[in-house]
N, C-alpha and C. Protein backbone atom coordinates (compact mmCIF):
# COMPACT_ATOMS: atom_id res chain seq x y z
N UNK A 1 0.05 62.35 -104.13
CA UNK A 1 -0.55 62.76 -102.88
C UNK A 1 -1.24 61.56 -102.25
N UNK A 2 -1.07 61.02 -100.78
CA UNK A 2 -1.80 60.39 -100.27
C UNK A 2 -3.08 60.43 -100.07
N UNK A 3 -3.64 59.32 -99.86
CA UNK A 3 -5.36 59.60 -99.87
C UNK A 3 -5.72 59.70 -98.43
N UNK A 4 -6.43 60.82 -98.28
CA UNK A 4 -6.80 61.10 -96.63
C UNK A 4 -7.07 59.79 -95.99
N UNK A 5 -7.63 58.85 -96.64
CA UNK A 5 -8.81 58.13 -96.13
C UNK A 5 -8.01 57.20 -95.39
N UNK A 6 -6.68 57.29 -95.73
CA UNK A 6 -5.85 56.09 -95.27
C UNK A 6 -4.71 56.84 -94.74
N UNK A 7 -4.40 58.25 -94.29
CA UNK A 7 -3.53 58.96 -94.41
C UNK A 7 -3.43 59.50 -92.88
N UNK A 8 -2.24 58.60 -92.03
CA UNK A 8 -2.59 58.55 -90.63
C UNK A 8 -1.78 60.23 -89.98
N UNK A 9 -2.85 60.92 -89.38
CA UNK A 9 -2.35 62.28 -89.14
C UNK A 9 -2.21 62.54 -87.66
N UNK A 10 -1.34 63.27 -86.86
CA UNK A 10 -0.83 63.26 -85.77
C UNK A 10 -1.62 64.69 -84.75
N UNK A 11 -1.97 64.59 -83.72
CA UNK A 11 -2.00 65.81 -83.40
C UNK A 11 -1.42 65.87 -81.78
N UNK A 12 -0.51 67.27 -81.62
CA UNK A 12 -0.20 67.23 -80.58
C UNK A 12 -0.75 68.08 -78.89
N UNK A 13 -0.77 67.16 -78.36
CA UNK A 13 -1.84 67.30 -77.01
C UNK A 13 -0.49 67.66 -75.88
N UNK A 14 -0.67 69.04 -75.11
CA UNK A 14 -0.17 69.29 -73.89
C UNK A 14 -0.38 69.01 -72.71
N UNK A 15 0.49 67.91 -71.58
CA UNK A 15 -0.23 67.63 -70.75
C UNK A 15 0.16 67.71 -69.74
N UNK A 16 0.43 67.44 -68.34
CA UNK A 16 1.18 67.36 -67.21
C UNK A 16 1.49 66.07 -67.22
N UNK A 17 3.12 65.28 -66.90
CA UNK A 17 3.17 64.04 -66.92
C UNK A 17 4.24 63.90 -65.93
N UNK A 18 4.65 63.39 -64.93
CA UNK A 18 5.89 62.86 -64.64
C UNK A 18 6.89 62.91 -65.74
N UNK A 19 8.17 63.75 -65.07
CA UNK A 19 9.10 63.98 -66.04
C UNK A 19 10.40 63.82 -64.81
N UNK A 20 9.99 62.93 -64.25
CA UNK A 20 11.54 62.69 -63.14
C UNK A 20 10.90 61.92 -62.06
N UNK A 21 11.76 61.15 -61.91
CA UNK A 21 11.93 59.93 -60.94
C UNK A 21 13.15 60.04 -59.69
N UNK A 22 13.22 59.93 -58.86
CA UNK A 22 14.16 59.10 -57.69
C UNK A 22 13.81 58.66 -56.46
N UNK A 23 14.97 57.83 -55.94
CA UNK A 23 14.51 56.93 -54.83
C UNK A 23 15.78 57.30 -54.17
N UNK A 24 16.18 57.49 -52.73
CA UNK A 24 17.01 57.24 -51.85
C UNK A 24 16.75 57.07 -50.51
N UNK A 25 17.65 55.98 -50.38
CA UNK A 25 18.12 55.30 -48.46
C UNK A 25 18.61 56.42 -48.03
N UNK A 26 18.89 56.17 -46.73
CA UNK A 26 19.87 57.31 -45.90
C UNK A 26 19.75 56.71 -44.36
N UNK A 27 20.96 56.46 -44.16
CA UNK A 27 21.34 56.71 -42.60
C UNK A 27 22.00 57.92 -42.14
N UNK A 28 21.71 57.76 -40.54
CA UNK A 28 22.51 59.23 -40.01
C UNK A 28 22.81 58.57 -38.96
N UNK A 29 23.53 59.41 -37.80
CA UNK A 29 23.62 59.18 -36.86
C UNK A 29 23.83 60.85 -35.81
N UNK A 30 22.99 60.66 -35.13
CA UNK A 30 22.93 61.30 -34.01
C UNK A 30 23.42 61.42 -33.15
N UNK A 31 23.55 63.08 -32.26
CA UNK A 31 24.64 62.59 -30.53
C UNK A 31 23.50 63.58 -29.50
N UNK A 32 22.74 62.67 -28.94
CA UNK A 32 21.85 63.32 -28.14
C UNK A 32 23.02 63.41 -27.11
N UNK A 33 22.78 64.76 -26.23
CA UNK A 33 23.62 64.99 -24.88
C UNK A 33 22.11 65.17 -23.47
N UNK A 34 22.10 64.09 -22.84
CA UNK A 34 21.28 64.53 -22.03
C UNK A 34 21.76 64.94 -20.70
N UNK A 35 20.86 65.78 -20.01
CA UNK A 35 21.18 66.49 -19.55
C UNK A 35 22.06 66.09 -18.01
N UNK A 36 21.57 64.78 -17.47
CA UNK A 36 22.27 63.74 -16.63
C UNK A 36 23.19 62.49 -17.85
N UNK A 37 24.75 62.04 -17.22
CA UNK A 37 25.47 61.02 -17.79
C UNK A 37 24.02 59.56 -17.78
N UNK A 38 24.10 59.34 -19.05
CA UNK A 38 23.06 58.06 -19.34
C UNK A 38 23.79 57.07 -18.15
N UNK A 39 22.70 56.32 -17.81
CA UNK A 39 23.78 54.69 -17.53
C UNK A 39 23.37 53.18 -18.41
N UNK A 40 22.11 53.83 -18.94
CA UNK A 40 21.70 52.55 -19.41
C UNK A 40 20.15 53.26 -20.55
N UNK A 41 20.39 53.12 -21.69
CA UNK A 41 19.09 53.15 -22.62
C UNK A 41 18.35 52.30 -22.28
N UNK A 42 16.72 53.04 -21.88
CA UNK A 42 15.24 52.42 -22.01
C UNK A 42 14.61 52.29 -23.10
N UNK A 43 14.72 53.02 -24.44
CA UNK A 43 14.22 53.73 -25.27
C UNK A 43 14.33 54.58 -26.01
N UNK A 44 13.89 54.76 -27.47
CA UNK A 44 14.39 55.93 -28.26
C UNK A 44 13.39 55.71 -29.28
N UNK A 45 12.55 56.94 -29.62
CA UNK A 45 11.59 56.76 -30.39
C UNK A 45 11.63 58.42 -31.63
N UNK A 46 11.04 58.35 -32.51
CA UNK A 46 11.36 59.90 -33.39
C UNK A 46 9.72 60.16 -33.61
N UNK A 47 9.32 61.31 -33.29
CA UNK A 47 8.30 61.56 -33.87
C UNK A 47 8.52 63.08 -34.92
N UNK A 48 7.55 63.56 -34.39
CA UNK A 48 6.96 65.01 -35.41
C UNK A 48 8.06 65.44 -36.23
N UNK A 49 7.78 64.37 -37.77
CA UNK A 49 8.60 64.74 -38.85
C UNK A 49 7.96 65.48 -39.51
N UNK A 50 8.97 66.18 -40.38
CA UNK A 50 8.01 67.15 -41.09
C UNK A 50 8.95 67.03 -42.67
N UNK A 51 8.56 67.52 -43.57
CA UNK A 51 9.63 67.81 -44.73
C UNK A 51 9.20 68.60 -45.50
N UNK A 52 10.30 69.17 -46.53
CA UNK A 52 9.64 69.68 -47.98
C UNK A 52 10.49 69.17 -49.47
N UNK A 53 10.54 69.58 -49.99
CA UNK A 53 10.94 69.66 -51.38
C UNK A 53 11.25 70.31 -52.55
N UNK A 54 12.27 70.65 -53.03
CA UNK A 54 12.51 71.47 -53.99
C UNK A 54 13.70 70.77 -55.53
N UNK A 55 13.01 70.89 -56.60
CA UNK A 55 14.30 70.92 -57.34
C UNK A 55 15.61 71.74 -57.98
N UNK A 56 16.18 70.56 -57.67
CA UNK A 56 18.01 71.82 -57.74
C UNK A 56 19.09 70.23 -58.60
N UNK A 57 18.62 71.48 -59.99
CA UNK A 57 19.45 70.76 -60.81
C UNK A 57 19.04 69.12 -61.31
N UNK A 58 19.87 68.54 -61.27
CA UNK A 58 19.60 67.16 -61.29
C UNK A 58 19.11 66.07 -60.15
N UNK A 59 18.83 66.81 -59.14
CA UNK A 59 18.22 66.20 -58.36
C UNK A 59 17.44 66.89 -57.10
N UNK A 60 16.55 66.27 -56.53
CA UNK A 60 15.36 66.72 -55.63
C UNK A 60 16.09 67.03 -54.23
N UNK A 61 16.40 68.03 -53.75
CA UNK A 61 16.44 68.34 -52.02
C UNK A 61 15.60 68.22 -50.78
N UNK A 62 15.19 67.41 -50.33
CA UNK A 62 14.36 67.35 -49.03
C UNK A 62 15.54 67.98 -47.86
N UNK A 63 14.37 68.68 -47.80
CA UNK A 63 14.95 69.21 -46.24
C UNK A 63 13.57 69.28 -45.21
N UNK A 64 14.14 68.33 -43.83
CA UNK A 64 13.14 68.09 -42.66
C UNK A 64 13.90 67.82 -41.68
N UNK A 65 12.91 67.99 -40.31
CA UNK A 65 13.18 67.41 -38.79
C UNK A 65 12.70 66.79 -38.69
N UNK A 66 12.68 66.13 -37.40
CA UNK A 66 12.28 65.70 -36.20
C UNK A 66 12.64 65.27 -35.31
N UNK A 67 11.89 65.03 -33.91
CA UNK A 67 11.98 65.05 -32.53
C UNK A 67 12.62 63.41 -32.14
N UNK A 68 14.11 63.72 -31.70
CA UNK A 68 13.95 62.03 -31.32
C UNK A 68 14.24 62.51 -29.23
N UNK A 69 13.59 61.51 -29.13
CA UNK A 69 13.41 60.93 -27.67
C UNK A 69 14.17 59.63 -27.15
N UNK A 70 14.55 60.30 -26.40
CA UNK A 70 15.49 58.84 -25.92
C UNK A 70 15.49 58.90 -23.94
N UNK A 71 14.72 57.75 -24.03
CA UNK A 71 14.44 57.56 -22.19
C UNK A 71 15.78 57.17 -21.99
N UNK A 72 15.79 57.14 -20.98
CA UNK A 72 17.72 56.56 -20.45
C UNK A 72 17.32 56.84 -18.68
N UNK A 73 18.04 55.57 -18.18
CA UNK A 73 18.11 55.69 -16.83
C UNK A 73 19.92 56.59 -16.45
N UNK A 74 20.05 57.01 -14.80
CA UNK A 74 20.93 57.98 -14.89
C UNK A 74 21.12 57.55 -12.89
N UNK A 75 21.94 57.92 -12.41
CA UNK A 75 22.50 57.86 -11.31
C UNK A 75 22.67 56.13 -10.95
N UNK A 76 23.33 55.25 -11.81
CA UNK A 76 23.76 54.14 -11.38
C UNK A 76 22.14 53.22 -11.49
N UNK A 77 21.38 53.45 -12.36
CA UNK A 77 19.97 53.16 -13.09
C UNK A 77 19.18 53.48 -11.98
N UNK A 78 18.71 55.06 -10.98
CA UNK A 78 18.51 54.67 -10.20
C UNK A 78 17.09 56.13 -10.17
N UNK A 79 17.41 56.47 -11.74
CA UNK A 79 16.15 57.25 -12.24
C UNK A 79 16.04 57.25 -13.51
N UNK A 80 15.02 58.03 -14.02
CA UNK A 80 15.02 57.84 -15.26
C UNK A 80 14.95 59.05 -15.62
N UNK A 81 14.89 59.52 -16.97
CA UNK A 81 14.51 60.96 -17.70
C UNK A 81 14.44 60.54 -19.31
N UNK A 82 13.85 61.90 -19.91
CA UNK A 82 13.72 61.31 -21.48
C UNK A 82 14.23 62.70 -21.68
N UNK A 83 15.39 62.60 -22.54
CA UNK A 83 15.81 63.79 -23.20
C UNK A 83 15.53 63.73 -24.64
N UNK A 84 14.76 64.55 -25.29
CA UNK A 84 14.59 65.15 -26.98
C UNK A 84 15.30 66.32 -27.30
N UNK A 85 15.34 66.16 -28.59
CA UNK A 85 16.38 66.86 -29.55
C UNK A 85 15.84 66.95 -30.75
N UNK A 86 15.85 68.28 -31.17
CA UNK A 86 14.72 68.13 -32.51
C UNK A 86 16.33 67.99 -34.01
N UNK A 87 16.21 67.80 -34.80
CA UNK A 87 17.06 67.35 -35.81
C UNK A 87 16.99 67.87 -37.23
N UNK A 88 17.83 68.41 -37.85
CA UNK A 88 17.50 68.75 -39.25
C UNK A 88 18.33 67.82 -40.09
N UNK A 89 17.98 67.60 -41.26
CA UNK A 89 18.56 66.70 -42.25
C UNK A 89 18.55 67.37 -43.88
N UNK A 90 19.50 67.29 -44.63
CA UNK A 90 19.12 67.28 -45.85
C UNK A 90 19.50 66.46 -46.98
N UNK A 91 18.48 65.59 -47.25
CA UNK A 91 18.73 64.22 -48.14
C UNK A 91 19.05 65.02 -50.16
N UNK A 92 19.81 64.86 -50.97
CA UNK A 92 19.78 64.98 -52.49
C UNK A 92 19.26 64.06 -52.96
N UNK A 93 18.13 63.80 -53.55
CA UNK A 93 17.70 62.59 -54.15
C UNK A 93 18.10 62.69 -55.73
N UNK A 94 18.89 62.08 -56.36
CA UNK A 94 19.02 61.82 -57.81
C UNK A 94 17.99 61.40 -59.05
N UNK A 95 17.68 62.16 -59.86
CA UNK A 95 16.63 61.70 -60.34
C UNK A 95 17.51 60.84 -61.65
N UNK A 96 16.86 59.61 -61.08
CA UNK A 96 17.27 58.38 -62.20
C UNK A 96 16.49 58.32 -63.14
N UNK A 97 15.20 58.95 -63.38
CA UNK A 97 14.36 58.83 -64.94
C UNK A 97 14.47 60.12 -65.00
N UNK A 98 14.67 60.59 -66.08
CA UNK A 98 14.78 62.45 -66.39
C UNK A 98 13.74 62.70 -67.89
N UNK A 99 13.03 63.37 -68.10
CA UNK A 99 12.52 63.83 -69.54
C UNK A 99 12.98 65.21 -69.35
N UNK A 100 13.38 65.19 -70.96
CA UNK A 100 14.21 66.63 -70.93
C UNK A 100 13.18 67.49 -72.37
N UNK A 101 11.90 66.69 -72.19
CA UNK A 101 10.98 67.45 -73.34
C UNK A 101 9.92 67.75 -72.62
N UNK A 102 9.98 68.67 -71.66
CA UNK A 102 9.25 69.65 -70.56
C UNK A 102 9.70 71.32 -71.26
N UNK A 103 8.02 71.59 -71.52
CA UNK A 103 7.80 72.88 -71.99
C UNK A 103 8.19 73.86 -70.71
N UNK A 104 7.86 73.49 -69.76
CA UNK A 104 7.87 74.76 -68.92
C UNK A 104 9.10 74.50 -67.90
N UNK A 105 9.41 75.27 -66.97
CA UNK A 105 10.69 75.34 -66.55
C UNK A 105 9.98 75.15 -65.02
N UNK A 106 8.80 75.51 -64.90
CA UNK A 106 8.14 75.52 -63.42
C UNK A 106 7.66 74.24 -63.46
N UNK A 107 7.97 73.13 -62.23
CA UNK A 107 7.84 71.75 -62.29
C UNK A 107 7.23 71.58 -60.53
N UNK A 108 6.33 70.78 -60.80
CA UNK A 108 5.51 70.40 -58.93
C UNK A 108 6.98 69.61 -58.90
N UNK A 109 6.85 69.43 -57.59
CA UNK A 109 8.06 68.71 -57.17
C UNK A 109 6.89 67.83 -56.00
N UNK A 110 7.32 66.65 -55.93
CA UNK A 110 6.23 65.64 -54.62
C UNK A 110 7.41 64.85 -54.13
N UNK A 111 7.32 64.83 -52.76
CA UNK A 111 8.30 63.79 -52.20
C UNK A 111 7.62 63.07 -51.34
N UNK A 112 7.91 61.48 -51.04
CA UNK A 112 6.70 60.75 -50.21
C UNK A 112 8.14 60.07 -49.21
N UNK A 113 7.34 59.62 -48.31
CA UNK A 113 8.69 59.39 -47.47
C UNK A 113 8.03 57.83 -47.15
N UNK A 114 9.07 56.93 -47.59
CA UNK A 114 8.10 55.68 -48.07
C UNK A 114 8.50 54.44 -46.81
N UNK A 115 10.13 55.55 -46.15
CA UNK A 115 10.29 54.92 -44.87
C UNK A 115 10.72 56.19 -43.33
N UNK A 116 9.55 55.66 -42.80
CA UNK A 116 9.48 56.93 -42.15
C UNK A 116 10.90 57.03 -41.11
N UNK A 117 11.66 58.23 -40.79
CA UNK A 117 12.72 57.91 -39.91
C UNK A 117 12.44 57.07 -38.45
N UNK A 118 13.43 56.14 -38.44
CA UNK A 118 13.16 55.08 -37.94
C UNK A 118 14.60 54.68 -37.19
N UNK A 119 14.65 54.12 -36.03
CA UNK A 119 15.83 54.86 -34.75
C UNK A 119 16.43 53.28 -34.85
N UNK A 120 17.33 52.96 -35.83
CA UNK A 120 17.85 51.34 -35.70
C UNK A 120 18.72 50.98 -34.69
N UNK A 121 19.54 52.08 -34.13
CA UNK A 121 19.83 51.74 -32.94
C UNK A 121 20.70 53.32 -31.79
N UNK A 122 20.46 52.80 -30.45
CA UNK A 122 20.32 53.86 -29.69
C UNK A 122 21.52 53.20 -28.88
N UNK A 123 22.88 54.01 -28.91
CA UNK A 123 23.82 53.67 -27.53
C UNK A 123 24.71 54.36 -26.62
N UNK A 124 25.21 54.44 -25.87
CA UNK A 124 25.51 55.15 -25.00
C UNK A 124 27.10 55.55 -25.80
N UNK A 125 27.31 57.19 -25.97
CA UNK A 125 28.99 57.07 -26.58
C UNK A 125 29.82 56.68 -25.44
N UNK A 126 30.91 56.58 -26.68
CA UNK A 126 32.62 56.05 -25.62
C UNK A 126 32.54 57.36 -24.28
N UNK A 127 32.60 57.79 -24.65
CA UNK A 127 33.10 59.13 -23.75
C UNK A 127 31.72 59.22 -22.17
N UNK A 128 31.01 58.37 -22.52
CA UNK A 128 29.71 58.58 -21.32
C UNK A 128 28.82 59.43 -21.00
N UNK A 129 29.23 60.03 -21.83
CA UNK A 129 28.33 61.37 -21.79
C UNK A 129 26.49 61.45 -22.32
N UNK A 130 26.99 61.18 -23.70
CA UNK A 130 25.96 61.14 -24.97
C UNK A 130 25.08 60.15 -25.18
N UNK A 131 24.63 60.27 -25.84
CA UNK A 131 23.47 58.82 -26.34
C UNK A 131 24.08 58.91 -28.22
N UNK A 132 24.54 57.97 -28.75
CA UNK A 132 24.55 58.31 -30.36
C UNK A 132 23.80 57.49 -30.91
N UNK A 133 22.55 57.73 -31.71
CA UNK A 133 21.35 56.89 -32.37
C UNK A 133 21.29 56.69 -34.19
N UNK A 134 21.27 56.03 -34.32
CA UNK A 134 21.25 55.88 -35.37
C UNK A 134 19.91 55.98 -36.10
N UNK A 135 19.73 56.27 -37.21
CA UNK A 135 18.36 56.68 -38.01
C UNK A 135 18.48 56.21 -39.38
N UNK A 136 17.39 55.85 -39.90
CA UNK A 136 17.33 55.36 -41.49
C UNK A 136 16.32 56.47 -41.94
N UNK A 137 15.69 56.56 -43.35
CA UNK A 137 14.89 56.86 -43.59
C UNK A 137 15.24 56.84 -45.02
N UNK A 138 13.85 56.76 -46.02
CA UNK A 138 14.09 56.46 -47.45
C UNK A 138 12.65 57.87 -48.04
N UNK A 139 12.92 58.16 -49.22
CA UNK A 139 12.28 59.16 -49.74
C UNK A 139 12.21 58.48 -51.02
N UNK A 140 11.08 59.08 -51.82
CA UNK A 140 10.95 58.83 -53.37
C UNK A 140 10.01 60.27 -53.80
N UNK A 141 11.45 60.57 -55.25
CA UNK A 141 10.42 61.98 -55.20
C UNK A 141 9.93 61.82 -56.85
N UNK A 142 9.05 62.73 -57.07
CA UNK A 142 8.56 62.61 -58.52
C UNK A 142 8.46 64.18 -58.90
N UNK A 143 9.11 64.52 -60.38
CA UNK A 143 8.76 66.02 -60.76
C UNK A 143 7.72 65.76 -61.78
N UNK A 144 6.64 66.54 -61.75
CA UNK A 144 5.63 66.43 -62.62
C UNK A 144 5.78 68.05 -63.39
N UNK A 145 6.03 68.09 -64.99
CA UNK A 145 5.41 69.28 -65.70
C UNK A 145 5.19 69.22 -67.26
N UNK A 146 4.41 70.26 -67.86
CA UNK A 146 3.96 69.75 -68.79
C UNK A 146 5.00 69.27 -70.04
N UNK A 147 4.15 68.36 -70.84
CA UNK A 147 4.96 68.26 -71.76
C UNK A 147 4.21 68.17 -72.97
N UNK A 148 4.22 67.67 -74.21
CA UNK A 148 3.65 67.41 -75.48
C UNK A 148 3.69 65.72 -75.60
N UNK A 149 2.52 65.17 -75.92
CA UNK A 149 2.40 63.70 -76.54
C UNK A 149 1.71 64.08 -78.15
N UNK A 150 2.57 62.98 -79.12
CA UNK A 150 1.63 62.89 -79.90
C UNK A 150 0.90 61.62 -80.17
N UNK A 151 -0.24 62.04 -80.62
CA UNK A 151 -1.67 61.11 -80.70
C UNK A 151 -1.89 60.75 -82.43
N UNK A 152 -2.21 59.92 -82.36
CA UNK A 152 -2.41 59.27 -84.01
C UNK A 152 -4.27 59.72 -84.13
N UNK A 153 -4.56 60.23 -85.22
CA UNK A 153 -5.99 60.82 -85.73
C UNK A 153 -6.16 59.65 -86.76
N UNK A 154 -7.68 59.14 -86.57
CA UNK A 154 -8.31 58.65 -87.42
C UNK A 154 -9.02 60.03 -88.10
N UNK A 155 -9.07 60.37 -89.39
CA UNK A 155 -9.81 61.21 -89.57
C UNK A 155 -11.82 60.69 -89.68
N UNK A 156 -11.49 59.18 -89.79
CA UNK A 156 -12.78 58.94 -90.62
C UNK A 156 -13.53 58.46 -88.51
N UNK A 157 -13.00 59.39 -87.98
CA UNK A 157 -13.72 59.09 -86.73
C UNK A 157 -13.41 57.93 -86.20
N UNK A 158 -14.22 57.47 -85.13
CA UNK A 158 -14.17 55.70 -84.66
C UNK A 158 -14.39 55.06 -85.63
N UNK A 159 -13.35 54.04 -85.46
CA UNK A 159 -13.68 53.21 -86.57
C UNK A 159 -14.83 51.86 -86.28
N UNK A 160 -15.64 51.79 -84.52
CA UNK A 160 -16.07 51.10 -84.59
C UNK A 160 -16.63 51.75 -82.83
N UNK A 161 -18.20 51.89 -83.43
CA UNK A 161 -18.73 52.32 -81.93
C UNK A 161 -18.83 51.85 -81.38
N UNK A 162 -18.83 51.81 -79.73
CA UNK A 162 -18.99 50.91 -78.81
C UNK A 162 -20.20 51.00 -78.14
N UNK A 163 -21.40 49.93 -78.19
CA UNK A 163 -22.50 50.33 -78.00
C UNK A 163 -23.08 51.00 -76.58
N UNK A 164 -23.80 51.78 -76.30
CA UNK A 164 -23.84 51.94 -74.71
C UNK A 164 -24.45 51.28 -74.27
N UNK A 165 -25.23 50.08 -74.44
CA UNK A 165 -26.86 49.62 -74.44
C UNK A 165 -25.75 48.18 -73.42
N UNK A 166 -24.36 48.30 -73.56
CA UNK A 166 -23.65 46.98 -73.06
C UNK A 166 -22.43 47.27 -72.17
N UNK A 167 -22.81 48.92 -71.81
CA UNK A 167 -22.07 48.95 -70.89
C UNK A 167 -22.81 48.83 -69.04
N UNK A 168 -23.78 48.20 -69.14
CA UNK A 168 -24.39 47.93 -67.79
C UNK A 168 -24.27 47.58 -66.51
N UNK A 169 -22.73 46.58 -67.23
CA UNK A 169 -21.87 45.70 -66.15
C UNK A 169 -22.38 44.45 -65.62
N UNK A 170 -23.67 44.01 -66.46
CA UNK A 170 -24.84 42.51 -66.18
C UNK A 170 -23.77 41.68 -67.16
N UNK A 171 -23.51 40.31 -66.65
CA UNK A 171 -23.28 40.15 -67.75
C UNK A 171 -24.35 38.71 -67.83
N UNK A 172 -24.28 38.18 -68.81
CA UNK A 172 -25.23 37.00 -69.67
C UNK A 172 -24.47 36.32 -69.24
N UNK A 173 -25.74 35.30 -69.11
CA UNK A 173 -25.40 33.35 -68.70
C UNK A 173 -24.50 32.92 -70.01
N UNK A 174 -24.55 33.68 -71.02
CA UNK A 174 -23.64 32.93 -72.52
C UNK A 174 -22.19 32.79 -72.30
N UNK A 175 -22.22 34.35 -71.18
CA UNK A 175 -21.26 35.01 -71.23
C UNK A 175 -20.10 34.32 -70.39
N UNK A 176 -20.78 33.49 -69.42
CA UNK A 176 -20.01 32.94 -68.21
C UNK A 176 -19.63 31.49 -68.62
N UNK A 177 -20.95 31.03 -69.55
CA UNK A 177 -20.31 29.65 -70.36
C UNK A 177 -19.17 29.88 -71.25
N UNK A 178 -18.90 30.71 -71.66
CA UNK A 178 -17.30 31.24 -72.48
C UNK A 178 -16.10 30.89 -71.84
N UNK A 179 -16.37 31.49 -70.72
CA UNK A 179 -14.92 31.53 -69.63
C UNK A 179 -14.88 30.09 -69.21
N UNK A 180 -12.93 30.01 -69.83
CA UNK A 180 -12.24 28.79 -69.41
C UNK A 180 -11.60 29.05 -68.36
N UNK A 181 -12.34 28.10 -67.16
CA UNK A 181 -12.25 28.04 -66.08
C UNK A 181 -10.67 27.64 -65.56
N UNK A 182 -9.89 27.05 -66.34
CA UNK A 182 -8.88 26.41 -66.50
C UNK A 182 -7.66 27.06 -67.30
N UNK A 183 -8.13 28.40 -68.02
CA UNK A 183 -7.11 29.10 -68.75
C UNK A 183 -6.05 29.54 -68.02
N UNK A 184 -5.44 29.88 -66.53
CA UNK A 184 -4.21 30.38 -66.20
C UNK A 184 -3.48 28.79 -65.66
N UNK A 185 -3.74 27.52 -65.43
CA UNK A 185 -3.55 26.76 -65.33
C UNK A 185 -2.70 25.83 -66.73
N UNK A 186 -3.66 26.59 -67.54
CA UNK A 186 -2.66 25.73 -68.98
C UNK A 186 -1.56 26.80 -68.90
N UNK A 187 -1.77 27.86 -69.05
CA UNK A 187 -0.27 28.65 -69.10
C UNK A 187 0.71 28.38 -68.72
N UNK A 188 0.60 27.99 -66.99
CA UNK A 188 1.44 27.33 -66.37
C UNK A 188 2.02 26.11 -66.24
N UNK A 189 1.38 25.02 -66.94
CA UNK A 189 1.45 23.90 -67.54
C UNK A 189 2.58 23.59 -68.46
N UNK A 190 2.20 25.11 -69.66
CA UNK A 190 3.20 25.13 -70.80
C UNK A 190 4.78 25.20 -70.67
């Protein structure tokens, strides 16, 4: 029989952790029809996005709008108007890190939108009619649910207290003569 004293014992702790990762690009392209033949783009801007998130399967679904605007002059450039068009999209994001040692089956799902849709380019179609715009936008989603870690037990407690009397954040004149002023410099040296 092993001797406790040296006898390293495990215990397991339930926790919430990230258990899925992904990242995806995305272009689209758009066919605004305004309501006069364009003759010439002023402008095209996207606002009031919105999104959500759900997981399905092996990977995260965002589904969102928003409003793109596109000024355009019209009778031989001889007015202007801004026609909007609100837009739905639905991006699959792949989750490239997966943990498959998730106790529970109910998982937060978070999606951050790390490039907001963004109008790379706005032009008049072949046909004269339309405006067709192009859009980017990038997402990164994370599933968080619980899982089990195990932790290594000292039984014989800390093996070495840490005093409180030095956690003050002062530190001593000894303390500052220690520090080699020059230590990331040799590293780079080497």
């Amino acid at each position: 029989m092993a001797d406790s004293k040296n006898e390293t014992s495990y215990r397991e702790i339930i926790t919430k952790a990230v258990c899925g990762k992904g990242r995806k690009f995305s272009e689209a392209t758009h066919h605004i029809r305004p309501p006069e033949p364009p003759s010439s783009i002023l402008g095209c801007w996207i606002i009031n996005h919105t999104y959500s998130a759900k997981k399905r399967g092996d990977t995260v679904e965002v589904n969102g709008s928003y409003d793109i605007n596109v000024w355009f002059s019209y009778t031989n450039n001889t007015k202007t108007d801004v026609a909007t068009q609100t837009v739905s999209y639905t991006d699959l994001v792949p989750l490239t890190m997966k943990d498959d040692n998730v106790i529970s089956e109910e998982l937060e799902v978070y999606a951050k939108s790390v490039q907001q849709p963004n109008t790379l380019e706005a032009v008049i179609s072949e046909d004269g009619r339309s405006v067709d715009v192009q859009v980017e936008r990038e997402f990164i989603v994370e599933c968080i649910g619980e899982t089990k870690v195990a932790v290594a037990v000292n039984p014989q407690g800390l093996i070495e207290e840490y005093p409180i009397d030095s956690l003050t954040g002062e530190i001593r004149d000894e303390e500052f003569e220690q520090i080699d002023p020059n230590f990331l410099q040799e590293e780079i040296d080497r």
